[in-house]
Structure formats: C-alpha cells, structure tokens
Protein backbone atom coordinates (compact mmCIF):
# COMPACT_ATOMS: atom_id res chain seq x y z
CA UNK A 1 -19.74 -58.49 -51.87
CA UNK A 2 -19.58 -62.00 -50.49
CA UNK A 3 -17.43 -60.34 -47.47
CA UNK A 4 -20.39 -58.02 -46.71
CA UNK A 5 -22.83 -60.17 -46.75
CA UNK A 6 -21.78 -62.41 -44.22
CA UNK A 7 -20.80 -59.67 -41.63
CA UNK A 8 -24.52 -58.70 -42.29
CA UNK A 9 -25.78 -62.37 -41.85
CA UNK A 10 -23.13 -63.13 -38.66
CA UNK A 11 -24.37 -59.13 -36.91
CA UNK A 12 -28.08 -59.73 -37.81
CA UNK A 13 -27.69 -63.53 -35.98
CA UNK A 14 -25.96 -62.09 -33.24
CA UNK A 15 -27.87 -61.30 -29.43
CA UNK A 16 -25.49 -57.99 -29.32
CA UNK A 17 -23.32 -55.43 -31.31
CA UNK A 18 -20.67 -56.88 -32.81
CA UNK A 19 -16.97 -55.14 -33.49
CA UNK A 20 -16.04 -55.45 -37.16
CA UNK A 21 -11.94 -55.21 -37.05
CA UNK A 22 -10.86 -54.14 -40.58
CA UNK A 23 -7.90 -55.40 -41.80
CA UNK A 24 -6.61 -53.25 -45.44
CA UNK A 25 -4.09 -50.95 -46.36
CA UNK A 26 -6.25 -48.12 -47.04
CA UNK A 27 -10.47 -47.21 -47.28
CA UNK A 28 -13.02 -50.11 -48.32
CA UNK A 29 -16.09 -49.73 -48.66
CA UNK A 30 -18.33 -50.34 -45.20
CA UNK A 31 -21.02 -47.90 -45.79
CA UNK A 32 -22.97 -50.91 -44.83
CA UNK A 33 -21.75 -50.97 -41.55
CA UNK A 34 -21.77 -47.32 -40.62
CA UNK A 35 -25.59 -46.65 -39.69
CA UNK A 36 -25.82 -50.83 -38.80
CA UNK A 37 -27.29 -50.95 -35.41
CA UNK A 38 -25.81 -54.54 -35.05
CA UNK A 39 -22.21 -53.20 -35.35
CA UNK A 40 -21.53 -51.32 -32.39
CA UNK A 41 -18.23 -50.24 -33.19
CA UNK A 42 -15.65 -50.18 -36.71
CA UNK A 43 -11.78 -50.93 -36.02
CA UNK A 44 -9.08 -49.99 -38.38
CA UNK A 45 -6.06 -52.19 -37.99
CA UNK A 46 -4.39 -51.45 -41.04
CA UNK A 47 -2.15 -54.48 -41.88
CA UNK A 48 -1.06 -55.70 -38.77
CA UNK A 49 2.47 -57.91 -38.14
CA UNK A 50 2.66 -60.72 -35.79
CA UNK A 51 1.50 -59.28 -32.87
CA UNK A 52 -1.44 -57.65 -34.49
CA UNK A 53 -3.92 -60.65 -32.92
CA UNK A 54 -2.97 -59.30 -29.45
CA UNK A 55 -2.69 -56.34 -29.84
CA UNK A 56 -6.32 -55.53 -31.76
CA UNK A 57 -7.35 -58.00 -28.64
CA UNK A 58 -6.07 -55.46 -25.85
CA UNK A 59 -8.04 -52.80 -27.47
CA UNK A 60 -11.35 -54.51 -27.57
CA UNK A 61 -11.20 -55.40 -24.03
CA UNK A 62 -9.78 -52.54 -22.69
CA UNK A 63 -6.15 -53.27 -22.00
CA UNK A 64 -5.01 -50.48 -24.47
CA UNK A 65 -6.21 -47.19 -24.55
CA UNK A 66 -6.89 -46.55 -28.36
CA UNK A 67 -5.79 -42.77 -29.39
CA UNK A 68 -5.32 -43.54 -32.88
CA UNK A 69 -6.58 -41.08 -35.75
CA UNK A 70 -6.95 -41.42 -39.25
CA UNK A 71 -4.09 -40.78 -41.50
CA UNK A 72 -6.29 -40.40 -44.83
CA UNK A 73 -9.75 -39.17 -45.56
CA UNK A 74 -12.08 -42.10 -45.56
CA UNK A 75 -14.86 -41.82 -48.79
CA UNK A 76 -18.19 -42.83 -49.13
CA UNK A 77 -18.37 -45.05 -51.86
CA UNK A 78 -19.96 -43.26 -54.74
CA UNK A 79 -16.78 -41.08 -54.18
CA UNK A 80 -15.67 -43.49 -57.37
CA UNK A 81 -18.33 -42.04 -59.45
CA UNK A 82 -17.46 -38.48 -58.80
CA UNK A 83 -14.18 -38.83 -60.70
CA UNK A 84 -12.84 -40.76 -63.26
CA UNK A 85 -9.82 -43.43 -62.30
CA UNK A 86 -7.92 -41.74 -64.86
CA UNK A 87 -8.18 -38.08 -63.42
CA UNK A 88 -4.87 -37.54 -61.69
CA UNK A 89 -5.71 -33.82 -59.89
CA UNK A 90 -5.66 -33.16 -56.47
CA UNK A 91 -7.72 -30.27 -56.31
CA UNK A 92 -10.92 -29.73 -57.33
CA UNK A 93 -11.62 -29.51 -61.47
CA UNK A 94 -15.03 -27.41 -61.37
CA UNK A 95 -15.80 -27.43 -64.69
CA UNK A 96 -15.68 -30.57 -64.68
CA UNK A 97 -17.14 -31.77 -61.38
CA UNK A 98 -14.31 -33.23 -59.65
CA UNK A 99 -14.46 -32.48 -56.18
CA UNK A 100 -10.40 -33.11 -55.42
CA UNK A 101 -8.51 -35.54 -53.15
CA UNK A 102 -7.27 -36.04 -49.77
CA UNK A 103 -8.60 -33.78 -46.65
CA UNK A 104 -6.85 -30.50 -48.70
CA UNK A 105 -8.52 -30.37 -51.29
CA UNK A 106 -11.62 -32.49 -51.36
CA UNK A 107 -14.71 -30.32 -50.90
CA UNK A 108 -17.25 -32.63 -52.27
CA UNK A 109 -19.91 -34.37 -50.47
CA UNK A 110 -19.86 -35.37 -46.75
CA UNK A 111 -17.45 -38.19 -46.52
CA UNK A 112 -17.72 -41.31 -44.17
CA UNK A 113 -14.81 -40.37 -41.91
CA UNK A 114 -12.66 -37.42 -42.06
CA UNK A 115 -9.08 -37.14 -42.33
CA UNK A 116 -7.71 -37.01 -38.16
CA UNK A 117 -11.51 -38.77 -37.13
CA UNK A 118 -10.73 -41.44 -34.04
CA UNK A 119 -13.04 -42.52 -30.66
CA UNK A 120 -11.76 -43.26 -27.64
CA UNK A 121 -12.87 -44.23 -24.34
CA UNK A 122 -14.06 -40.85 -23.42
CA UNK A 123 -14.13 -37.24 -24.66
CA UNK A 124 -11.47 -34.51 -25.26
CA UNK A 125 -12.65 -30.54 -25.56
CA UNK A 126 -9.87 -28.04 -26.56
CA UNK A 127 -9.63 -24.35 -25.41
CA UNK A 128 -7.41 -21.31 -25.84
CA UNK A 129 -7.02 -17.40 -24.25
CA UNK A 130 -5.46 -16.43 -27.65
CA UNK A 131 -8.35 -14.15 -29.99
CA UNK A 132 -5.43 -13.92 -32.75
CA UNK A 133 -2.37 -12.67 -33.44
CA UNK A 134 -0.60 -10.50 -35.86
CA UNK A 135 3.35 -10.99 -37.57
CA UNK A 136 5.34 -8.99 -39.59
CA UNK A 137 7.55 -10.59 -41.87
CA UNK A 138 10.36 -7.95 -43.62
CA UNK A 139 10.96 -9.03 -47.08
CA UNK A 140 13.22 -7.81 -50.54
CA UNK A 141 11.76 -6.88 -53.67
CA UNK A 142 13.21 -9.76 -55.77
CA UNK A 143 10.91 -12.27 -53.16
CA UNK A 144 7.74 -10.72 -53.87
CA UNK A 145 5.07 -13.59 -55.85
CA UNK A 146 1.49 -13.15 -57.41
CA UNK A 147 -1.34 -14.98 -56.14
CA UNK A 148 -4.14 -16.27 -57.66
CA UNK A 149 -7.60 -14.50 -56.05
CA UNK A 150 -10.81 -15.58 -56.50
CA UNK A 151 -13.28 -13.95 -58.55
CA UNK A 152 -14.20 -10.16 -57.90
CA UNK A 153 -10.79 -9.86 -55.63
CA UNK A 154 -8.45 -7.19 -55.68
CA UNK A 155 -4.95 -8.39 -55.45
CA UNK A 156 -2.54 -6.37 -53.03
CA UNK A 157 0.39 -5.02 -53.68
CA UNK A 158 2.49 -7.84 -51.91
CA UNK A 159 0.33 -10.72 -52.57
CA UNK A 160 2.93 -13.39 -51.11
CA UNK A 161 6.83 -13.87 -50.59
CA UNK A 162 8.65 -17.03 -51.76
CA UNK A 163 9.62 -18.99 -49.10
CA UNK A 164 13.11 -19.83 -50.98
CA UNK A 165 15.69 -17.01 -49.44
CA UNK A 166 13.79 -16.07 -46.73
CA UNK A 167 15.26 -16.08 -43.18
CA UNK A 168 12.01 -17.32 -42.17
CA UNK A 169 12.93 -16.99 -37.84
CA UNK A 170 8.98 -15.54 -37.70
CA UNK A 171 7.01 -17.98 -35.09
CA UNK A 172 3.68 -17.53 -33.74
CA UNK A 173 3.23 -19.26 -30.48
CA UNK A 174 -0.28 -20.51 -28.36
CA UNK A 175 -1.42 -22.89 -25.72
CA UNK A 176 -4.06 -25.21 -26.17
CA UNK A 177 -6.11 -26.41 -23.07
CA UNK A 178 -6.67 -30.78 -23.56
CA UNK A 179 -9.68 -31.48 -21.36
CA UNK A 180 -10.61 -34.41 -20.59
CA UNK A 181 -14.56 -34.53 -19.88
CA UNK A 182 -14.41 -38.40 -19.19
CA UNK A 183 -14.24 -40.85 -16.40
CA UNK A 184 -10.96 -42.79 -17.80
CA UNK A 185 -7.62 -41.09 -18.71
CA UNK A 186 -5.92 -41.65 -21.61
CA UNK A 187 -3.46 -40.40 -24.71
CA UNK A 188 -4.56 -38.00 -27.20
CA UNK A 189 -3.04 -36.99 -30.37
CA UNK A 190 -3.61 -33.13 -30.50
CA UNK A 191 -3.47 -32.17 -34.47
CA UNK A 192 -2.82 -28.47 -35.49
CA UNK A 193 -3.84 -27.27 -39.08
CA UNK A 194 -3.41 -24.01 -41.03
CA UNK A 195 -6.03 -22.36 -43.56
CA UNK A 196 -5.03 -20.09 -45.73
CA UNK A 197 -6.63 -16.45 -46.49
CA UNK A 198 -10.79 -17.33 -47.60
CA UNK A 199 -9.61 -14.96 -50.67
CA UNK A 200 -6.97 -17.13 -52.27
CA UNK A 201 -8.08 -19.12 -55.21
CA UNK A 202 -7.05 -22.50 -55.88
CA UNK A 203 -5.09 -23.03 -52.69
CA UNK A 204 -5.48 -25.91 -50.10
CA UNK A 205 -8.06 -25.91 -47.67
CA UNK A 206 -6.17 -26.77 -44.61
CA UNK A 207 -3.09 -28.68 -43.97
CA UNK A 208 -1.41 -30.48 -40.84
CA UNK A 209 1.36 -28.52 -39.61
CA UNK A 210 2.41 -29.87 -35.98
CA UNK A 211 0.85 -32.31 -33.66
CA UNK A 212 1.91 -34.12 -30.13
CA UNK A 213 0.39 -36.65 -28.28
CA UNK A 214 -0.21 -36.11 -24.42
CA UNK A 215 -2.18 -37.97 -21.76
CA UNK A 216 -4.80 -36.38 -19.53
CA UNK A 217 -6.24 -38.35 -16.43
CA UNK A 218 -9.85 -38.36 -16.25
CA UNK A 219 -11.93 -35.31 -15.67
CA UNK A 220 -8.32 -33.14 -15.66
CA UNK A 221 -6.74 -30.35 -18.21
CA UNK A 222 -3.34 -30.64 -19.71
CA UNK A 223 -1.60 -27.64 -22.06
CA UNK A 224 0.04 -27.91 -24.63
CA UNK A 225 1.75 -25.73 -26.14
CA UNK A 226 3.02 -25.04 -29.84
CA UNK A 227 5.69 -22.61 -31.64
CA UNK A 228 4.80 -22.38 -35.76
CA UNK A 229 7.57 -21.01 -37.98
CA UNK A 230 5.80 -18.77 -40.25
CA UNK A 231 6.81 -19.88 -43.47
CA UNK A 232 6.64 -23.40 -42.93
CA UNK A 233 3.18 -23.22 -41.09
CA UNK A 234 1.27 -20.84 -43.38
CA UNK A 235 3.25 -21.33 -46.63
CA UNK A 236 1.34 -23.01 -49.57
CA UNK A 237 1.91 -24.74 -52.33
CA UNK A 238 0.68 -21.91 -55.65
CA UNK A 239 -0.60 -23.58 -58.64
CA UNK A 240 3.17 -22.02 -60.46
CA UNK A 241 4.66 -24.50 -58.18
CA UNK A 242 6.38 -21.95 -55.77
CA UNK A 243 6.05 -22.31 -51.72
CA UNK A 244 4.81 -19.16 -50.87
CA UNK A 245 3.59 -17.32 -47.50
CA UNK A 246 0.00 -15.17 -48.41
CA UNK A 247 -0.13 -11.96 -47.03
CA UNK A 248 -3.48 -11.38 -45.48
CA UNK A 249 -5.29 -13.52 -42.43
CA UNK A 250 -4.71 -17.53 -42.23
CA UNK A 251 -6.15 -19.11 -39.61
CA UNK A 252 -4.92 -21.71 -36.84
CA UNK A 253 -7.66 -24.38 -36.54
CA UNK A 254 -7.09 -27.54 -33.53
CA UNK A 255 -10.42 -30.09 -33.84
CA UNK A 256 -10.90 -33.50 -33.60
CA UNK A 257 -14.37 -35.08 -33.63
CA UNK A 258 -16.08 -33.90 -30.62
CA UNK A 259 -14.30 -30.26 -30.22
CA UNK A 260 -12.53 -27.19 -32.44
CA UNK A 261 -10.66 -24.24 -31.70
CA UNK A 262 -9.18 -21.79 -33.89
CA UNK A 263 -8.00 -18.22 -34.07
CA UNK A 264 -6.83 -15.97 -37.08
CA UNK A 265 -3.20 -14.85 -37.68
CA UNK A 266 -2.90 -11.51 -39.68
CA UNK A 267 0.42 -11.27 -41.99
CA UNK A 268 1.94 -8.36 -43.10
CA UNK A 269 5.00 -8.51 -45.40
CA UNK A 270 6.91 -5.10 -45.96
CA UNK A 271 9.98 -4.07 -47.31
C-alpha cells in the first residue's frame, strides 16, 4: 500500500508520464497504474541479475528492441475474491463459482493482461491463404476413449484415441504472414495455440503448442512457417487423466494483442 502510494504521489508530481519498471517474480497488483494517465508505460522485469540495471535502461531509451510477452495470465485484483486460497482446481468449479486458472482454463472476468500480451515499438498483423484443413488419423479398436460432451451432445462413435500407442507421424502444416505495419523493425515472438472441438466439456480452452521468434524490418512481411504433429498439437488432457486426440474440428488460433488468425482443422479417426 505504502509502495502505491508513492508511485501515485512521485507520477501525480511529475511534468510527464512516468515508466513504472516492476520488479517481482510473478503478478502484483497495479490496477492503479493501468488507466493512470501519469504512467505512460508498465515494465515487467521479472527479477533481474546483475546486469538487469542496464539492461531495463537500453529498453527505455531505445537501445533494445523489447519483444517480450507474458509467460502467465496477469489478474485483476479481485481475482483473490473469486476463489478461495485453498481451492487447488485449475479449471473452472461452476457450481461453485470458480472461474479456473492460468490462460486454459480461466474464463472469468476480463483480466488486466492476458497470457502472451507484450508492446513494442510498432505493430505486427498476421495473415494466412489456409481456410482449414482436414487429417485422417487410422487407429485400433483397443485406442478408442470416451469424451466428456457438454450438455444436449451426442457423443460419436469414436469420440477420441489415446495418444499412448499411437504412431502419431499425422502433421498439419501452414504459413503465417508477420507484417510489420510500423516505421522501426524489430523481433517478434509469433505464438501458435490449439482449441479444442466447442462440443467437448471440461477440456482446456486453448493451449500453446509451437512458437518462433523472427524479425521483420519496418513496413515489410516475413513467413513463417509451422509443421504440428497431430497428437501432440490437438491432444488434451481428459478429466480420466488420459492424453487424448478429439475427433471432430479443433481450431489453429495465432494472435497477439493487436492481430488474430485462425483456421479450423477437421479430424477423422477410423479404423
């Protein structure tokens, strides 16, 4: 409290915006700083070694590019009120009002930054010629899994396939267009995430599956391109504890702050 009151009184006494450098291991609270006027910009430095002085230094004034992005979902702070300390779920406990944890399960409440949120120094859009894509994935009777479906769902005859067993050489490939709408070049981490079918119940709302970082020079376009083994890619984690790959259509889904793209897969299994 005492901390947050004197960044108030030393940005309120200030002529301009001020940067407030954060120095923790994980999310504080600084809803107070988010809509502040008087604090023009919010930098995460985790806990920095020796170097750390410089190097937070060479991003303020520009010597760095910064292309960092979140590694954890960053909560408002009445996220402690939605759910006790001593709850110890992941995903979301309707019945009780727990809205889960983490960026694949929490589906609460708008939090402060998302899971993957960074700025930079200028703006990257993403774009890709693929509509969707299809796979096939042969499987044996002894692999076959339930799922669990969501209310008024009609399960399929092959719900899933354990991933345990499986040959799993199935890829599904794409290109992803980096642009960079800017006046000053720099790195960009490009994250990929997978959703599973909108029918399963109880599964993970998306999860980070592949990523690479790539530079683009100002006002130019780099690809990218990525190769996702099925089962690793689109398998999830089912509430009996099995890895399993849903049959049905997932979805490929590449955003950051300022741009999305994304494109269904269908999956078939058959014997």
């Amino acid at each position: 409290m005492n901390q947050t009151k004197e960044i108030i009184r030393i940005a309120e006494a200030s002529p301009n915006p001020i940067i407030l450098v954060i120095l923790s291991g994980g999310g504080v609270d600084i809803s107070f700083a988010h809509d502040n006027p008087k604090i023009g910009a919010i930098l995460w430095a985790g806990y920095p070694g020796g170097e750390g002085g410089n190097a937070i230094a060479d991003v303020i004034f520009g010597e760095y590019y910064p292309g960092g992005r979140l590694p954890l979902t960053w909560f408002k702070n009445k996220y402690i009120s939605q759910l006790p300390i001593t709850s110890m779920e992941l995903r979301q406990v309707p019945k009780l009002g727990y809205p889960g944890r983490t960026y694949k399960f929490y589906d609460g409440p708008e939090v402060l930054y998302p899971f993957g949120y960074g700025l930079s120094y200028t703006k990257f859009l993403y774009k890709t010629d693929t509509n969707g894509t299809a796979v096939t994935i042969p499987v044996a009777d002894r692999h076959y899994k339930k799922l669990s479906y969501k209310s008024g769902v009609s399960a399929p005859a092959c719900p899933a396939i354990n991933v345990d067993g499986q040959a799993c050489t199935e890829t599904v490939s794409f290109n992803v267009s980096v642009i960079n709408s800017g006046g000053k070049g720099g790195s960009h981490p490009v994250i990929v995430f997978t959703k599973p079918p909108a029918e399963v119940d109880d599964a993970s709302i998306k999860q980070v599956v592949a990523f690479q970082r790539v530079f683009v020079h100002a006002r130019s376009t780099v690809d990218v391109s990525f190769t996702l083994n099925v089962c690793k890619a689109f398998g999830i984690v089912e509430k009996t504890a099995y890895t399993v790959v849903p049959s049905g259509v997932s979805t490929v889904l590449v955003e950051n702050g300022d741009s999305s793209m994304s494109f269904p897969v269908k999956i078939n299994l058959s014997v």
